[in-house]
N, C-alpha and C. Protein backbone atom coordinates (compact mmCIF):
# COMPACT_ATOMS: atom_id res chain seq x y z
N UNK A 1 17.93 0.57 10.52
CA UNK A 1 16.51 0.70 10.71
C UNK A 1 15.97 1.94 9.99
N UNK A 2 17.03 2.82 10.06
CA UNK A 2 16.40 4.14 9.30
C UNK A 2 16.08 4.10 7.65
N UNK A 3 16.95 3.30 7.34
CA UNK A 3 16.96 2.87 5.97
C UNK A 3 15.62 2.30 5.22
N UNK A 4 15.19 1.31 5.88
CA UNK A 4 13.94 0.62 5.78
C UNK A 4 12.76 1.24 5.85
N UNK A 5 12.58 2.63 6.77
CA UNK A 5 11.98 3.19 7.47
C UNK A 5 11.64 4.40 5.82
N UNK A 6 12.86 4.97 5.26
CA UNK A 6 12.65 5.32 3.80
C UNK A 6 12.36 4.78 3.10
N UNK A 7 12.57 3.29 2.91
CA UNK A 7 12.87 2.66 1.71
C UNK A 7 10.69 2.45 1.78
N UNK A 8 10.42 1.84 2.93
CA UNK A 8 8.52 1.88 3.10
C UNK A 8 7.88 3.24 2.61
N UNK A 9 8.52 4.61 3.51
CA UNK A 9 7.68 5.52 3.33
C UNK A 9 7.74 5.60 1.70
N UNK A 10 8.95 5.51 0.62
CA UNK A 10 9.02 5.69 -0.51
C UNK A 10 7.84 4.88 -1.54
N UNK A 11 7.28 3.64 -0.97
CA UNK A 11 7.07 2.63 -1.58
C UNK A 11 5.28 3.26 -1.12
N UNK A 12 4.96 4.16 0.31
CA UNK A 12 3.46 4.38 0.24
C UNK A 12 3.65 5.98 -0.11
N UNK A 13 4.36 6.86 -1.02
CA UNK A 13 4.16 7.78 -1.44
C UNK A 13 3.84 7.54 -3.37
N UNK A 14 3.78 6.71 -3.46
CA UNK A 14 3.29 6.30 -4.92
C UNK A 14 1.91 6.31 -4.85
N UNK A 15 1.83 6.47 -6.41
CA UNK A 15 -0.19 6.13 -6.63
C UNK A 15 -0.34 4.77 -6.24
N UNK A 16 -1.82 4.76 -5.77
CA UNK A 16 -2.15 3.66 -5.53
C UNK A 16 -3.00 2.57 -6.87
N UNK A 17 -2.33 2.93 -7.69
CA UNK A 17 -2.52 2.72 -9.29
C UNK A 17 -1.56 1.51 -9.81
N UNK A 18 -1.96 0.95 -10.81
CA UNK A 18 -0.97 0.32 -11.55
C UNK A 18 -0.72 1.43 -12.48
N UNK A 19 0.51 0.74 -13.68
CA UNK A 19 1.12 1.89 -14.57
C UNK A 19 0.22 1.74 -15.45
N UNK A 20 -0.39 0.84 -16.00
CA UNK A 20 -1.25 1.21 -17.41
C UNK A 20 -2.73 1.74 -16.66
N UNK A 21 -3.34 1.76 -15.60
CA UNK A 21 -4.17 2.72 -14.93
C UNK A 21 -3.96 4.14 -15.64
N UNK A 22 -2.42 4.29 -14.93
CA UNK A 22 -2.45 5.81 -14.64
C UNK A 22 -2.05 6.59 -16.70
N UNK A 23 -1.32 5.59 -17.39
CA UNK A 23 -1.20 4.95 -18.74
C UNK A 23 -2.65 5.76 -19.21
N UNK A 24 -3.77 5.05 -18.79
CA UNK A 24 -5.19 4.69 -19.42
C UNK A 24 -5.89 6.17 -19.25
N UNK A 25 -5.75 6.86 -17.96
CA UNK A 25 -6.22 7.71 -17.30
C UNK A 25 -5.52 9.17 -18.26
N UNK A 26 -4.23 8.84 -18.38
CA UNK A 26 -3.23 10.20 -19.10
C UNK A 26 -4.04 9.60 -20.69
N UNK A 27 -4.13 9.32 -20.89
CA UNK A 27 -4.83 8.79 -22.11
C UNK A 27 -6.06 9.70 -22.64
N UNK A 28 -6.99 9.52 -21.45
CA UNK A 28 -8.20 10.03 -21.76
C UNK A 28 -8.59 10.99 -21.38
N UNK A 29 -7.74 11.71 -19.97
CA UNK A 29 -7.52 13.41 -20.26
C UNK A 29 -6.89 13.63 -21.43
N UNK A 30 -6.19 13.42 -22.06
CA UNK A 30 -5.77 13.87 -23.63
C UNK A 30 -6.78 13.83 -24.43
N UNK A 31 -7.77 12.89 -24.53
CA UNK A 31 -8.84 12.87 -25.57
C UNK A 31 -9.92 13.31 -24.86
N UNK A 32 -10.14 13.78 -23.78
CA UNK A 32 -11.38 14.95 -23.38
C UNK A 32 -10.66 16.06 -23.68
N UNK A 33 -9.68 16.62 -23.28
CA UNK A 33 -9.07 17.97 -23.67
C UNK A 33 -9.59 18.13 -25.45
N UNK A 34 -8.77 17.38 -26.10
CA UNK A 34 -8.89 16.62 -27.43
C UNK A 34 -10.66 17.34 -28.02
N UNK A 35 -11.60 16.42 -27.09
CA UNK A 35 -12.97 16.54 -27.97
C UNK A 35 -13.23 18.01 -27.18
N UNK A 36 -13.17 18.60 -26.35
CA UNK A 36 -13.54 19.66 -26.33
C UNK A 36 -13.20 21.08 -26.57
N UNK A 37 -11.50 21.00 -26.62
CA UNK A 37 -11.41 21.85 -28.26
C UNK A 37 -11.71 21.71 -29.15
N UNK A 38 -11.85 20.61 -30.07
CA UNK A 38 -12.82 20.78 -31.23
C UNK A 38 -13.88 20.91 -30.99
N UNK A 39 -14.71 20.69 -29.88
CA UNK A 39 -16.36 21.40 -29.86
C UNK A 39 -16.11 22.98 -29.72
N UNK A 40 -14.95 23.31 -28.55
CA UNK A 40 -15.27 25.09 -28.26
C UNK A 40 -14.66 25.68 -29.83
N UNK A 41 -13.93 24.75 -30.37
CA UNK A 41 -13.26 25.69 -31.75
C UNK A 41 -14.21 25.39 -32.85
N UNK A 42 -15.23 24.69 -32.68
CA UNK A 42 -16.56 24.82 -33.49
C UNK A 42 -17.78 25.39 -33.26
N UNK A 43 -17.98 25.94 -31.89
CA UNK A 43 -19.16 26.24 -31.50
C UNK A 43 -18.55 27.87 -30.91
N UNK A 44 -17.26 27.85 -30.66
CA UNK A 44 -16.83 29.85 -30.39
C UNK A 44 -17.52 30.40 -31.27
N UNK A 45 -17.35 30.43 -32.76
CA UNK A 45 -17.92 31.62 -33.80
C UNK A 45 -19.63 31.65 -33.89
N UNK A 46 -20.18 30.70 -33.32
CA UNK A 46 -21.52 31.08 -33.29
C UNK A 46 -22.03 31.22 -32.20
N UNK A 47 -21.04 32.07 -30.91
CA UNK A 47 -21.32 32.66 -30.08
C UNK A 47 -21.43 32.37 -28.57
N UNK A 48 -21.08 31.22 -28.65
CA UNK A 48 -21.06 30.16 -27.29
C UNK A 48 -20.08 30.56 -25.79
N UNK A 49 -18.92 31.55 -26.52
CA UNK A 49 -17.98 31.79 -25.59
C UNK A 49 -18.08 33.07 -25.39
N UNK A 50 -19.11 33.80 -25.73
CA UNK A 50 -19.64 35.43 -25.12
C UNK A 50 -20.63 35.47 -24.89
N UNK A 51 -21.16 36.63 -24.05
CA UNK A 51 -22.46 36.98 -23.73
C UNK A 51 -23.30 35.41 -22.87
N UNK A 52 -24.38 35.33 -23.34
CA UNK A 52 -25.30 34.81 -22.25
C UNK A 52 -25.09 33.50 -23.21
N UNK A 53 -24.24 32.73 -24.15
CA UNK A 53 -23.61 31.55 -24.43
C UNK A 53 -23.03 31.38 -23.04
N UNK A 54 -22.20 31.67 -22.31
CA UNK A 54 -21.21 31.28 -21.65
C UNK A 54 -21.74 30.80 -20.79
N UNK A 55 -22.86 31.23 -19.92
CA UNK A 55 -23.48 30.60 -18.71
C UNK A 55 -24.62 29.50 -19.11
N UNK A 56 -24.50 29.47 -20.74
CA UNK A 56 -25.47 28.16 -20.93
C UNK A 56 -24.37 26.93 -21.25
N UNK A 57 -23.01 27.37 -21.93
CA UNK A 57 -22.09 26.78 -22.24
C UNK A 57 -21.83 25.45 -20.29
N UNK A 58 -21.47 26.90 -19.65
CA UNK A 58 -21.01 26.29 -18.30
C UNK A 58 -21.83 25.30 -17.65
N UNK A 59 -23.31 25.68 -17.87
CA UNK A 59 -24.30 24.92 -16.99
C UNK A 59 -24.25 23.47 -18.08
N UNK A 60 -24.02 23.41 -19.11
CA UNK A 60 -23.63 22.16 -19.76
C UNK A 60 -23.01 21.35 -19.79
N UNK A 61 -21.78 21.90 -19.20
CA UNK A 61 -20.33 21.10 -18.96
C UNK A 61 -21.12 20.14 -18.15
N UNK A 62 -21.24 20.72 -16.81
CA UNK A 62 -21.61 19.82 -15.66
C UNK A 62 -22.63 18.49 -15.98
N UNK A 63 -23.73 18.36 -16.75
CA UNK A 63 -24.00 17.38 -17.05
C UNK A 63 -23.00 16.02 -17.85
N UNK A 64 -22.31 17.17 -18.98
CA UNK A 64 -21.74 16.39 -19.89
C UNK A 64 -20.44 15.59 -19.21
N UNK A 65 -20.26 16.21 -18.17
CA UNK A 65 -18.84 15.88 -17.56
C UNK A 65 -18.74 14.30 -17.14
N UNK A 66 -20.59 14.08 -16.49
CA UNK A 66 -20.37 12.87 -15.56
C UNK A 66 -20.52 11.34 -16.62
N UNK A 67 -20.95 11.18 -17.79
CA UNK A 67 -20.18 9.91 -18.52
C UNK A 67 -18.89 10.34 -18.68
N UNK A 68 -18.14 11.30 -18.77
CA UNK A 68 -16.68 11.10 -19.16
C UNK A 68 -15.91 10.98 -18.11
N UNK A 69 -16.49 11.01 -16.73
CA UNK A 69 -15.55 10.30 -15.57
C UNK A 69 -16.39 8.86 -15.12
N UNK A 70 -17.43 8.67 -15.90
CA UNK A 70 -17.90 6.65 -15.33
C UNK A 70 -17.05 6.33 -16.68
N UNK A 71 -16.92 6.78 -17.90
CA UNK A 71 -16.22 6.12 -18.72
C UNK A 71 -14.70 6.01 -18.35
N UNK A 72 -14.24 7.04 -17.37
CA UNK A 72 -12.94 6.74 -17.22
C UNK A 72 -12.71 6.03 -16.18
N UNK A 73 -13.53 5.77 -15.33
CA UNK A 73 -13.37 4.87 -14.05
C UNK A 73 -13.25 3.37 -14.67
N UNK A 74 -14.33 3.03 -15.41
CA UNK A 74 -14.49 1.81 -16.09
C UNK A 74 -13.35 1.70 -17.05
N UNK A 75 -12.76 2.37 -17.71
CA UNK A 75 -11.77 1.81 -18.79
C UNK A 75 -10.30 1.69 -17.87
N UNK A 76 -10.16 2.64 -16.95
CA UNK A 76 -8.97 2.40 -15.98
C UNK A 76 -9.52 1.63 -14.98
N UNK A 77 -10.53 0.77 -14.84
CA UNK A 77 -10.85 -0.28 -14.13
C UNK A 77 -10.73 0.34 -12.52
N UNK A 78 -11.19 1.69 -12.62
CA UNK A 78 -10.74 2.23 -10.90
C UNK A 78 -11.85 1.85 -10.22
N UNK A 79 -11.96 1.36 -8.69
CA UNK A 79 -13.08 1.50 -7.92
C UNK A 79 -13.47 2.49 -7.55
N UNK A 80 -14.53 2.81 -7.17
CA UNK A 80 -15.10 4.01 -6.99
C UNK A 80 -14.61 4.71 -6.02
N UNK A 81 -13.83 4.22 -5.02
CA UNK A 81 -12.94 4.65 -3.76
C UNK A 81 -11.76 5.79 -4.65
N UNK A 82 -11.13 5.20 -5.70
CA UNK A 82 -10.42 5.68 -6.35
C UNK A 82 -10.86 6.87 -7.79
N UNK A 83 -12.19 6.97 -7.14
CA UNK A 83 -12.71 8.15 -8.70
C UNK A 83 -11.94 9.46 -8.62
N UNK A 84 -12.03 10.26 -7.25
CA UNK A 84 -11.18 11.47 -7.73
C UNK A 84 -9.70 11.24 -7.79
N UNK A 85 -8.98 10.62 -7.69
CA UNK A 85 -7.76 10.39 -8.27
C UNK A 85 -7.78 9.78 -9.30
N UNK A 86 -8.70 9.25 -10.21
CA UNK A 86 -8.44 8.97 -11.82
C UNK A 86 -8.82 10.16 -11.96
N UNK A 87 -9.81 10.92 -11.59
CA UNK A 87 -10.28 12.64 -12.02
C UNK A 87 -8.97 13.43 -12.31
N UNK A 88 -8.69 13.76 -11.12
CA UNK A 88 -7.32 14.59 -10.69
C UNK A 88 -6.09 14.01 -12.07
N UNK A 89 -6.29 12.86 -12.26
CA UNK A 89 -4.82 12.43 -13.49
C UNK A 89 -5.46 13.19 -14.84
N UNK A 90 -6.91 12.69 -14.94
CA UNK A 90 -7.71 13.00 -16.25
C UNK A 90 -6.99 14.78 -16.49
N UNK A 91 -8.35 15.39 -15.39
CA UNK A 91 -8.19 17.06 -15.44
C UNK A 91 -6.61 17.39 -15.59
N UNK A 92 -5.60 16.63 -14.58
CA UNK A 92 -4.63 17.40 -14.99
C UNK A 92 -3.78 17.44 -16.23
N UNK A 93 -3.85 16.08 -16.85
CA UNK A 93 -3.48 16.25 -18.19
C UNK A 93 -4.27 17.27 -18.98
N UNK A 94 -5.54 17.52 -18.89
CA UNK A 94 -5.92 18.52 -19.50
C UNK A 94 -5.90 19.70 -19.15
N UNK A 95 -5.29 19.49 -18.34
CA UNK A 95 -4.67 21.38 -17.94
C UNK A 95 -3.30 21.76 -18.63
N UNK A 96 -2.73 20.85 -18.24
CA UNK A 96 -1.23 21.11 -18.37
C UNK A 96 -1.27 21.09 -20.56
N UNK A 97 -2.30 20.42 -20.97
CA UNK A 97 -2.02 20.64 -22.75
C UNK A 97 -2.89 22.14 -22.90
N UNK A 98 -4.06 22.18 -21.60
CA UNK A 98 -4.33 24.19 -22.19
C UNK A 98 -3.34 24.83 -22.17
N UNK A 99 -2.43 24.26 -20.43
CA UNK A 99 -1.41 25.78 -20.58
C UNK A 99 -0.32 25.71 -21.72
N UNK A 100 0.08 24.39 -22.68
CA UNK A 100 1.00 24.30 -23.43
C UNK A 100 0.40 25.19 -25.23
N UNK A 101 -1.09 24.45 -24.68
CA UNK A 101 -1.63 25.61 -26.27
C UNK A 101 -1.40 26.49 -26.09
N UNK A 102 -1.47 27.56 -24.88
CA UNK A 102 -2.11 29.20 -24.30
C UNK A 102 -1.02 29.87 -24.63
N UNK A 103 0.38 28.67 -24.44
CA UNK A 103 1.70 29.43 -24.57
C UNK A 103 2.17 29.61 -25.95
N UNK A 104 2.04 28.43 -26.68
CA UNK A 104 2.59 28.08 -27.96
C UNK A 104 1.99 28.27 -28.98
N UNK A 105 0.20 27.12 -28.80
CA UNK A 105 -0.59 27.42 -30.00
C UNK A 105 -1.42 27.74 -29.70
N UNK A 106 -1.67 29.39 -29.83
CA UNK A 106 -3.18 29.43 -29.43
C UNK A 106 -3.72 29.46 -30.00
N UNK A 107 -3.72 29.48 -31.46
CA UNK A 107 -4.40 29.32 -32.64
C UNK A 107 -5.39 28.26 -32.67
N UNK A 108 -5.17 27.22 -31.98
CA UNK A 108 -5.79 25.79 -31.97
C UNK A 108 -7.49 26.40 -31.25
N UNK A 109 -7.36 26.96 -30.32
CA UNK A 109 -8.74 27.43 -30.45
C UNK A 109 -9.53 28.10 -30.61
N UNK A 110 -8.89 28.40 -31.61
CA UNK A 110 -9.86 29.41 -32.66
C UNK A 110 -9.92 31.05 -32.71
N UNK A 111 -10.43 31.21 -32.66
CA UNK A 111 -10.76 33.07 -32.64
C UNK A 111 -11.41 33.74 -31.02
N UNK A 112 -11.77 33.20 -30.57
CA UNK A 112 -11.61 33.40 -28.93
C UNK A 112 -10.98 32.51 -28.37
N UNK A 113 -9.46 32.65 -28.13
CA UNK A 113 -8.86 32.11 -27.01
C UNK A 113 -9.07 31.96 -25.92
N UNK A 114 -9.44 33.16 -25.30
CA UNK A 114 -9.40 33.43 -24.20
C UNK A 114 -10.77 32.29 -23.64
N UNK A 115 -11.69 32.49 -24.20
CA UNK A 115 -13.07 31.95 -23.91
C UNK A 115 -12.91 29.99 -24.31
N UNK A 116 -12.68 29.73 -24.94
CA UNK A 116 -11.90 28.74 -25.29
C UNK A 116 -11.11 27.71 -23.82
N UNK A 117 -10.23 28.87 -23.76
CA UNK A 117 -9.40 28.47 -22.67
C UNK A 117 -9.83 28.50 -21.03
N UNK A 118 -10.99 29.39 -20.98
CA UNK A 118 -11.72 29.62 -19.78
C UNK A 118 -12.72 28.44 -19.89
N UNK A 119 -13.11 27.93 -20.74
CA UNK A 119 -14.19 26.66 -20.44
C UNK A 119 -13.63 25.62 -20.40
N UNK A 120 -12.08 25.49 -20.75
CA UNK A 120 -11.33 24.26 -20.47
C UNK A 120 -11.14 24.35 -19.42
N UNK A 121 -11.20 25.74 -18.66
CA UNK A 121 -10.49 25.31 -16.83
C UNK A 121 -11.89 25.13 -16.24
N UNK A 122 -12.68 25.68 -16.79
CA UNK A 122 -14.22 25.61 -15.82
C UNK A 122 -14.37 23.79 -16.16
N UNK A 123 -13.90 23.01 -17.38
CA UNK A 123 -14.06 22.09 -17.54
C UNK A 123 -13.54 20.82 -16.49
N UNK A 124 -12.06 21.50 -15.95
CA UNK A 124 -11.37 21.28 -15.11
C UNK A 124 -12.09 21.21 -13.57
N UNK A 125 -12.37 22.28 -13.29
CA UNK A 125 -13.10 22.67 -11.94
C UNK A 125 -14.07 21.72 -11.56
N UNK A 126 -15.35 21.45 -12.87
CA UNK A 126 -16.19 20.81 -12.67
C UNK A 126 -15.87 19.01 -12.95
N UNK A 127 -15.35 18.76 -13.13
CA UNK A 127 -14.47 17.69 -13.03
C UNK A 127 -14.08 17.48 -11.87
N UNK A 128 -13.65 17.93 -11.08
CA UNK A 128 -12.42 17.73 -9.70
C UNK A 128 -13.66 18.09 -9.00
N UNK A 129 -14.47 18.57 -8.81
CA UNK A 129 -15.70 18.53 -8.01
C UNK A 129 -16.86 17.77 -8.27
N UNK A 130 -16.76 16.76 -9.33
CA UNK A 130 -18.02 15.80 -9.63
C UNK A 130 -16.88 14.48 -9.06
N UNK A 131 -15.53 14.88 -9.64
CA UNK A 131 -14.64 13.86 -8.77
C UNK A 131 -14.76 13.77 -7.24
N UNK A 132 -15.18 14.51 -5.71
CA UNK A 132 -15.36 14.31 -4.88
C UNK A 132 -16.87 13.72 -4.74
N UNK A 133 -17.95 14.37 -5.30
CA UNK A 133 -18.55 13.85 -5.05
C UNK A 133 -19.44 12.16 -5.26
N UNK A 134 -18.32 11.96 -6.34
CA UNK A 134 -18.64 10.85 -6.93
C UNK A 134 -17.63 9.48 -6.61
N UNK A 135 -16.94 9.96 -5.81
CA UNK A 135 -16.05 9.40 -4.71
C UNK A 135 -16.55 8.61 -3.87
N UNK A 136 -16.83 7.17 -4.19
CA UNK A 136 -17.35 6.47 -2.86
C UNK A 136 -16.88 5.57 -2.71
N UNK A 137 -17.10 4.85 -1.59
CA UNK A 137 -16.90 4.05 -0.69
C UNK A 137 -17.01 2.33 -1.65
N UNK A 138 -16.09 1.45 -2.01
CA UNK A 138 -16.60 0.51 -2.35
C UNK A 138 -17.52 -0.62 -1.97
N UNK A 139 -18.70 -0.75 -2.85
CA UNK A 139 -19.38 -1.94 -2.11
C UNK A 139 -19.06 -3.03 -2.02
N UNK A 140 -19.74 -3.61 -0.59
CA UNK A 140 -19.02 -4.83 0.00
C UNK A 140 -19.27 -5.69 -0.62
């Protein structure tokens, strides 16, 4: 009986995803990470990641953020019950390729790293918090 008793809990500690979901989802955190280093490594040198850029930079994200999580709900076919966990797969792939640039290449974004790399996590943040709130309940 104990056996069975693992063999279930093992089977509800998985995503509640199929594999090309979660496939689709690692996908397109790679290509938001993707388009928004090439925007911060085109828009750093004309000032976007210092001074009073940064708090116009930030207050931007947040708009821009919310088609790139209905586009990812819809292409990973998630219900809306399931938005912050396609979020949470998205953001974290794009965390885990900042911390692999930050270590290896930081060259990739440009001449402010640092600033660069701080609007990818604020990119993160605001993500995982448009992910709760955009978290609902499926209709009947």
């Amino acid at each position: 009986m104990a056996s069975s008793t693992i063999g279930e809990s093992t089977k509800q500690a998985r995503l509640p995803l199929a594999a090309t979901q979660v496939a689709m989802l690692v996908f397109l955190g790679a290509a938001l990470w993707f388009f928004a280093t090439v925007l911060l490594h085109t828009i750093g040198p004309m000032g976007a990641l210092r001074g009073l850029g940064v708090p116009v930079l930030y207050a931007l994200v947040i708009p821009g953020t919310v088609p790139f999580i209905l586009i990812g709900r819809k292409l990973a076919r998630l219900p809306r019950d399931r938005t912050l966990l396609g979020v949470g797969i998205m953001t974290g792939t794009a965390s885990l390729l900042d911390g692999m640039v930050l270590a290896w290449f930081p060259s990739i974004y440009g001449t402010d790293v640092v600033g660069a790399a701080t609007a990818i996590l604020w990119g993160v943040g605001v993500g995982l918090l448009l992910g709760v709130v955009m978290n609902k309940p499926d209709r009947a």
